[in-house]
PDB file of N, CA and C in Angstrom:
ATOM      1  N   UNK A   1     -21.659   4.815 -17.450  1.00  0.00           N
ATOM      2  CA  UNK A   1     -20.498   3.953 -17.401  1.00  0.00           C
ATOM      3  C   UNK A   1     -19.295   4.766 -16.943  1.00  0.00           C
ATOM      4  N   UNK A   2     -18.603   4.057 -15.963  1.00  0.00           N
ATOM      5  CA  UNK A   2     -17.076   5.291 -15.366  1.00  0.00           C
ATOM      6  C   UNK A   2     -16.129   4.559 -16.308  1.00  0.00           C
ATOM      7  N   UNK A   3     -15.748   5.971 -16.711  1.00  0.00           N
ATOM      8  CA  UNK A   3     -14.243   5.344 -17.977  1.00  0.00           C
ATOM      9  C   UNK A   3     -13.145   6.183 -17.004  1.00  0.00           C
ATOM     10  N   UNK A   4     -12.048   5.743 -16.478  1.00  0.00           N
ATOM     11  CA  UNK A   4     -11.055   6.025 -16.341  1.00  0.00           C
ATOM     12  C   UNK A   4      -9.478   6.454 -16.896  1.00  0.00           C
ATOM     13  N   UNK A   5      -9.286   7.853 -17.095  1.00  0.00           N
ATOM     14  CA  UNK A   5      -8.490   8.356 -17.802  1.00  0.00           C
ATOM     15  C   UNK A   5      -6.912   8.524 -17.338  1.00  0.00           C
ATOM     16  N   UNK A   6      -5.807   8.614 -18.049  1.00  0.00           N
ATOM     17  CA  UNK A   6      -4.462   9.120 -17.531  1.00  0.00           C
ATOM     18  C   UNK A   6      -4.621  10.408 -17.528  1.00  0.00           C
ATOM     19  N   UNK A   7      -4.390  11.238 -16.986  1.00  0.00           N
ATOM     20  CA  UNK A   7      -3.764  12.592 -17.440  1.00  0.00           C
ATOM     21  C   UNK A   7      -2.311  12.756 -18.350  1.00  0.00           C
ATOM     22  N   UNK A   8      -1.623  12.029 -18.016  1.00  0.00           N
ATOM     23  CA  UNK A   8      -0.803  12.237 -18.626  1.00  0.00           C
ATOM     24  C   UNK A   8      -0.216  12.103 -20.446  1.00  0.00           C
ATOM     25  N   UNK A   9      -1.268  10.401 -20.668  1.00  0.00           N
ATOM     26  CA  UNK A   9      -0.969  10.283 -22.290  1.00  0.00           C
ATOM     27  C   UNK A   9      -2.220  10.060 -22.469  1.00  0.00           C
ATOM     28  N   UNK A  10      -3.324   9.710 -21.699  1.00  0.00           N
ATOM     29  CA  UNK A  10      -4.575   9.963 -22.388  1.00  0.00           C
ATOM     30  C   UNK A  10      -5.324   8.710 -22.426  1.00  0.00           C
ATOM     31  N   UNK A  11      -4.504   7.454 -21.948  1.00  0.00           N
ATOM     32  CA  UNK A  11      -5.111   5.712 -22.317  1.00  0.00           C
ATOM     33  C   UNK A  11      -6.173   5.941 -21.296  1.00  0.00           C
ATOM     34  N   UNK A  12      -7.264   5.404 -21.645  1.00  0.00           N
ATOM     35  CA  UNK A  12      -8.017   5.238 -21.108  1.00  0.00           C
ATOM     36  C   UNK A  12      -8.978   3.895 -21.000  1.00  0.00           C
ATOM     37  N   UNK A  13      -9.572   3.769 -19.790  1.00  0.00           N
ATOM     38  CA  UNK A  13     -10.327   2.313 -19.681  1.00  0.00           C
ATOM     39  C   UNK A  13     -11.416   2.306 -19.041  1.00  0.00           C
ATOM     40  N   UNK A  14     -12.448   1.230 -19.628  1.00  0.00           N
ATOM     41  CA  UNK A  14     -13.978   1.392 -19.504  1.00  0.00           C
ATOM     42  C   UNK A  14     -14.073   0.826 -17.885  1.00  0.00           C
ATOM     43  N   UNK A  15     -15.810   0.403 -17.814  1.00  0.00           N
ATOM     44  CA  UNK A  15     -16.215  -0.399 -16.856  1.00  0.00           C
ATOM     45  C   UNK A  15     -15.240  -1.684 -16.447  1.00  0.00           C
ATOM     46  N   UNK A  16     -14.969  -1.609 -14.953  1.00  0.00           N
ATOM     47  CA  UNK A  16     -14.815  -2.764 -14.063  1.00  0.00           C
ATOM     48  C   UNK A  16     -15.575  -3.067 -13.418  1.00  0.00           C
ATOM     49  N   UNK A  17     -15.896  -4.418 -13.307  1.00  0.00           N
ATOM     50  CA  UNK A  17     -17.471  -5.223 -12.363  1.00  0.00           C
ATOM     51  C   UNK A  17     -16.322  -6.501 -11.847  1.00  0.00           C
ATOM     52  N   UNK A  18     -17.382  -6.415 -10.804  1.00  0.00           N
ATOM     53  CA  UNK A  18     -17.045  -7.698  -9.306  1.00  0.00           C
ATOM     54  C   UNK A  18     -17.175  -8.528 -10.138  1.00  0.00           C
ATOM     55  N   UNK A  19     -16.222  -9.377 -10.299  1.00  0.00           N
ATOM     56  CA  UNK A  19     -16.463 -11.012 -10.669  1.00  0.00           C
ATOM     57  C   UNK A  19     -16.837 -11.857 -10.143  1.00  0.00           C
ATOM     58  N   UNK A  20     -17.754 -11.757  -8.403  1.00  0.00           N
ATOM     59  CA  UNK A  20     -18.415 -12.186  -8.107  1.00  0.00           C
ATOM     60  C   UNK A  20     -20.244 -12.050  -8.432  1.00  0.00           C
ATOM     61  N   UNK A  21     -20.344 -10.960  -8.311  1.00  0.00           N
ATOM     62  CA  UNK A  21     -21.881 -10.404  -8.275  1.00  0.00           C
ATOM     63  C   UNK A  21     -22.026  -9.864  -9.797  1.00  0.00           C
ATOM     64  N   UNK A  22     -20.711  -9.156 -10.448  1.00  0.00           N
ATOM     65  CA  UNK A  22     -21.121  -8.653 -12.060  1.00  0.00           C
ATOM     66  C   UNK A  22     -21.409  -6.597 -12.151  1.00  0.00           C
ATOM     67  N   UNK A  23     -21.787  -6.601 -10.915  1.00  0.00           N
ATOM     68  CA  UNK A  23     -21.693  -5.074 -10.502  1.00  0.00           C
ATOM     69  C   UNK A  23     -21.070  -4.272 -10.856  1.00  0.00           C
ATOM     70  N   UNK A  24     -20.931  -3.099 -11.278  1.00  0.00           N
ATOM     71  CA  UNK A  24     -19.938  -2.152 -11.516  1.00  0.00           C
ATOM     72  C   UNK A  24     -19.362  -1.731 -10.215  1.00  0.00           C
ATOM     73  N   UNK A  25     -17.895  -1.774 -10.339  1.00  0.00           N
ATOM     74  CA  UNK A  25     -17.492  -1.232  -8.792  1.00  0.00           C
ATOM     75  C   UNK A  25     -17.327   0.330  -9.074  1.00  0.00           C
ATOM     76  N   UNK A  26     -17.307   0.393  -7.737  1.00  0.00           N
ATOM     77  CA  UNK A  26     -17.647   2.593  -7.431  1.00  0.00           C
ATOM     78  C   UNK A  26     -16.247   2.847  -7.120  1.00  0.00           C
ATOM     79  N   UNK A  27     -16.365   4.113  -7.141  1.00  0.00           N
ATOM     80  CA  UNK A  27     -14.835   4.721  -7.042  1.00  0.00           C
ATOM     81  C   UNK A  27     -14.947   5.764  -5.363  1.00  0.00           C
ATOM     82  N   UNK A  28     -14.239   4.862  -4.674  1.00  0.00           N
ATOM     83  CA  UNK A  28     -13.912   5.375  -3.343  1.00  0.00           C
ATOM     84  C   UNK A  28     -12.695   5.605  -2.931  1.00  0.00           C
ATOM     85  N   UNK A  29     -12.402   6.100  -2.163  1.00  0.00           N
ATOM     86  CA  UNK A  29     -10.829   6.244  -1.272  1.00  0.00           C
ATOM     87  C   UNK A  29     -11.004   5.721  -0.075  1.00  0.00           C
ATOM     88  N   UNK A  30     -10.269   5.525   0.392  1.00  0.00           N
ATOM     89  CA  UNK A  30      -9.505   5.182   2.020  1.00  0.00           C
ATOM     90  C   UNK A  30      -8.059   5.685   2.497  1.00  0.00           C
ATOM     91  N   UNK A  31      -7.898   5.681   4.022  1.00  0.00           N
ATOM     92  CA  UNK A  31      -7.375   6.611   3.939  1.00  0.00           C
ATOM     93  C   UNK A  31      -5.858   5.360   4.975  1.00  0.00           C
ATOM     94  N   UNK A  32      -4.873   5.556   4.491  1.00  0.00           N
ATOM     95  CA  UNK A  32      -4.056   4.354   5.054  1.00  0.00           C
ATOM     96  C   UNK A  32      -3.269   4.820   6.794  1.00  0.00           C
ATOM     97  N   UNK A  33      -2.789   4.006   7.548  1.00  0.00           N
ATOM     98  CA  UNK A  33      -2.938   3.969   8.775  1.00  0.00           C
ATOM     99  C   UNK A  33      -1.700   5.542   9.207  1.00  0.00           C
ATOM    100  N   UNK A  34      -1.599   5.662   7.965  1.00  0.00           N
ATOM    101  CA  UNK A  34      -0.107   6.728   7.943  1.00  0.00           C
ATOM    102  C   UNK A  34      -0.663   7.859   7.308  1.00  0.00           C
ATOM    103  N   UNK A  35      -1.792   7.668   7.184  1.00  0.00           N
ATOM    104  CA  UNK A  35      -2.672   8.731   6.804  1.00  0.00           C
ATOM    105  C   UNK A  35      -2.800   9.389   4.813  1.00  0.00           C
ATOM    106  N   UNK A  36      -1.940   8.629   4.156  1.00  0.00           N
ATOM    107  CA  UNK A  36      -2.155   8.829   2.851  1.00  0.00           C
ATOM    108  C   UNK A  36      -3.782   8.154   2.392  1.00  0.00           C
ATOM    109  N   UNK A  37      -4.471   9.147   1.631  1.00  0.00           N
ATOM    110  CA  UNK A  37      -5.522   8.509   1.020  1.00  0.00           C
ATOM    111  C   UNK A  37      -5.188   7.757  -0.210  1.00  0.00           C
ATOM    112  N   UNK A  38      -5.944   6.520  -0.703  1.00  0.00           N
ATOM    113  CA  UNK A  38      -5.706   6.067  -1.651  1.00  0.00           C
ATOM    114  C   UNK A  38      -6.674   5.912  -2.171  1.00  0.00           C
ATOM    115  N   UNK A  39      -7.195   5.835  -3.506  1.00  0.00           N
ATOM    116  CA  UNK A  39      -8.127   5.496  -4.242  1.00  0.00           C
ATOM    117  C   UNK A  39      -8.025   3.929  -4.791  1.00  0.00           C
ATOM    118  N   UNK A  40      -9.574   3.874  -4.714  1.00  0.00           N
ATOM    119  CA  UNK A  40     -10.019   2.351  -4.700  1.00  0.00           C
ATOM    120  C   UNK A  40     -11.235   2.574  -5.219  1.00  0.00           C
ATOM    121  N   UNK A  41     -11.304   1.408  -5.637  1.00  0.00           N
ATOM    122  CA  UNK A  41     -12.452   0.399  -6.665  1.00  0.00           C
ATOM    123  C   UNK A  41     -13.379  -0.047  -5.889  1.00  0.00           C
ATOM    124  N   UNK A  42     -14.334  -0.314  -5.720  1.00  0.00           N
ATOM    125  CA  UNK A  42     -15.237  -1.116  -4.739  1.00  0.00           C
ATOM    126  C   UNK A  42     -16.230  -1.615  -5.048  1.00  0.00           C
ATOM    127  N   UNK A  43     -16.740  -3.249  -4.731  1.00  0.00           N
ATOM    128  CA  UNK A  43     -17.924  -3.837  -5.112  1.00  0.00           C
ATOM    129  C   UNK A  43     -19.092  -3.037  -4.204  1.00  0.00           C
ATOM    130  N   UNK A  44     -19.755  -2.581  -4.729  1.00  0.00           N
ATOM    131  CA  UNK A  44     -21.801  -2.271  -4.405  1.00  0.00           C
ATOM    132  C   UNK A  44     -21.824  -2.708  -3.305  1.00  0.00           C
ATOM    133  N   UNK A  45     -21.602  -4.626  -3.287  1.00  0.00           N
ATOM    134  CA  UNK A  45     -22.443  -5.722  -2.718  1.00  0.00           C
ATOM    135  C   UNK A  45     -21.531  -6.040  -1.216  1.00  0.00           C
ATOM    136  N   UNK A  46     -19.773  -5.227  -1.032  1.00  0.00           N
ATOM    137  CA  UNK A  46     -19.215  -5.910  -0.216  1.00  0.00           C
ATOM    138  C   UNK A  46     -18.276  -7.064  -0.357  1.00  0.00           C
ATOM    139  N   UNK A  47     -18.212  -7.173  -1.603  1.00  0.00           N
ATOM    140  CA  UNK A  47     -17.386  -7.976  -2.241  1.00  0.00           C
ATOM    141  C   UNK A  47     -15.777  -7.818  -2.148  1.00  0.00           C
ATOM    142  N   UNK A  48     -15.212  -7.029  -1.919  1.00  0.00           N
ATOM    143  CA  UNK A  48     -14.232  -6.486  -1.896  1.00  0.00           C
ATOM    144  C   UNK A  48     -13.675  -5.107  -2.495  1.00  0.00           C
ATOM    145  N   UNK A  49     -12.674  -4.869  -3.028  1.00  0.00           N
ATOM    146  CA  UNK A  49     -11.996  -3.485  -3.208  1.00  0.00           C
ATOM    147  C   UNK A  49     -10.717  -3.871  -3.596  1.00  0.00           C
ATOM    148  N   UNK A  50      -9.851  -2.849  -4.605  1.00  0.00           N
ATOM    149  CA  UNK A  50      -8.975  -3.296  -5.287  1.00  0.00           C
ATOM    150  C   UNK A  50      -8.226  -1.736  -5.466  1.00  0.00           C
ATOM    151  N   UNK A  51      -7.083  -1.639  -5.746  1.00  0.00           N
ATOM    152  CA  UNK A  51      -6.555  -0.173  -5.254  1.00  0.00           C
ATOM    153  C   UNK A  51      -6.822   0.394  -7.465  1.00  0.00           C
ATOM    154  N   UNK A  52      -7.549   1.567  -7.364  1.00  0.00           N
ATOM    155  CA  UNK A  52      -7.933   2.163  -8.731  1.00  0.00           C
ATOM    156  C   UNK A  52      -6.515   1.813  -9.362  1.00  0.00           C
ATOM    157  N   UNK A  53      -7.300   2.155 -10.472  1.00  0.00           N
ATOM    158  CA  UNK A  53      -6.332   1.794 -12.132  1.00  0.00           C
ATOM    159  C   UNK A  53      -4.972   2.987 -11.789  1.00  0.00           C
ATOM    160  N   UNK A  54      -3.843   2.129 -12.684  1.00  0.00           N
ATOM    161  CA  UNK A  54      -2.815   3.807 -12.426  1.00  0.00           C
ATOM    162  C   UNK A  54      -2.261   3.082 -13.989  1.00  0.00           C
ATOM    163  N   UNK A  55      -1.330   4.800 -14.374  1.00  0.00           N
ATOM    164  CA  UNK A  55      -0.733   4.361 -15.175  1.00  0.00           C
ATOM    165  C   UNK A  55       0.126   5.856 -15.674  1.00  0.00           C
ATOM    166  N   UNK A  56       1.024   5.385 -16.396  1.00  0.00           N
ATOM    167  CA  UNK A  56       2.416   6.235 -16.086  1.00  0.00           C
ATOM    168  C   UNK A  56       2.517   7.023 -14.642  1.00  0.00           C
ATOM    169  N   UNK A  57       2.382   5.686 -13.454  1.00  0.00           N
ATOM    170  CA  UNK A  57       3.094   6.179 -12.505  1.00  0.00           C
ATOM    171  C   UNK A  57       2.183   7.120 -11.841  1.00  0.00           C
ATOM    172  N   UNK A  58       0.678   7.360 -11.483  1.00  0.00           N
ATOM    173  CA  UNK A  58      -0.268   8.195 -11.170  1.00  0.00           C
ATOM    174  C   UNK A  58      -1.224   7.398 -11.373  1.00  0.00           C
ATOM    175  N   UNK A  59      -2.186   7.642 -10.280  1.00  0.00           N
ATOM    176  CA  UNK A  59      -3.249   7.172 -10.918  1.00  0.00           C
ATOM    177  C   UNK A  59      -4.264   7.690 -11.603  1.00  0.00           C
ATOM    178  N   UNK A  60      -5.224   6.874 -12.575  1.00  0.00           N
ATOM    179  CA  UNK A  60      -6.158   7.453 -13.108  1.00  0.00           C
ATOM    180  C   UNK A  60      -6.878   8.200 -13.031  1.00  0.00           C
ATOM    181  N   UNK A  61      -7.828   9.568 -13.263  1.00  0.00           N
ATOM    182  CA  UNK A  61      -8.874  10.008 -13.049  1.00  0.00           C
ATOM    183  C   UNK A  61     -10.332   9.664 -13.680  1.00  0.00           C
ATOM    184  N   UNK A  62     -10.962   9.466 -12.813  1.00  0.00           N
ATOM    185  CA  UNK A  62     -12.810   8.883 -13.241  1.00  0.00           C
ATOM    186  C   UNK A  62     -13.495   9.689 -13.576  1.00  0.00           C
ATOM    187  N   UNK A  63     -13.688   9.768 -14.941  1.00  0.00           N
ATOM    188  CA  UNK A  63     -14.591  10.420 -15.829  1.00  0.00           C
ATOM    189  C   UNK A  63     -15.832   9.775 -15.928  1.00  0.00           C
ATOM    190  N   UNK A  64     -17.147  10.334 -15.765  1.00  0.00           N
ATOM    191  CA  UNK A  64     -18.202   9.601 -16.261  1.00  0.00           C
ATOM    192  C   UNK A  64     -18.708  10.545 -17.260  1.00  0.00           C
TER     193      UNK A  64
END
């Protein structure tokens, strides 16, 4: 299961799944047309993608 952590205060949060298919989404990046990478969420199946968890202002790191 990927639990996603702050670095900074420590909240942390379990599994996210496609609410289409039920899947656990994977943890990928992309990289934007200005060239910053961003981290993202992604369905298995093609379902879509959603920009990763953040919080105090950073985003999360994926612990499994």
């Amino acid at each position: 299961m990927a639990v996603y952590k702050c670095e900074v205060c420590g909240m942390s949060i379990g599994t996210m799944t496609c609410g289409t298919c039920g899947k656990e989404l994977e943890h990928s990046s992309i990289t934007t047309e200005t060239g910053e990478t961003v981290h993202v969420s992604e369905c298995p199946d093609g379902h879509g993608k959603i920009k990763s968890p953040m919080c105090c202002g950073q985003d999360m790191t994926r612990t499994d």
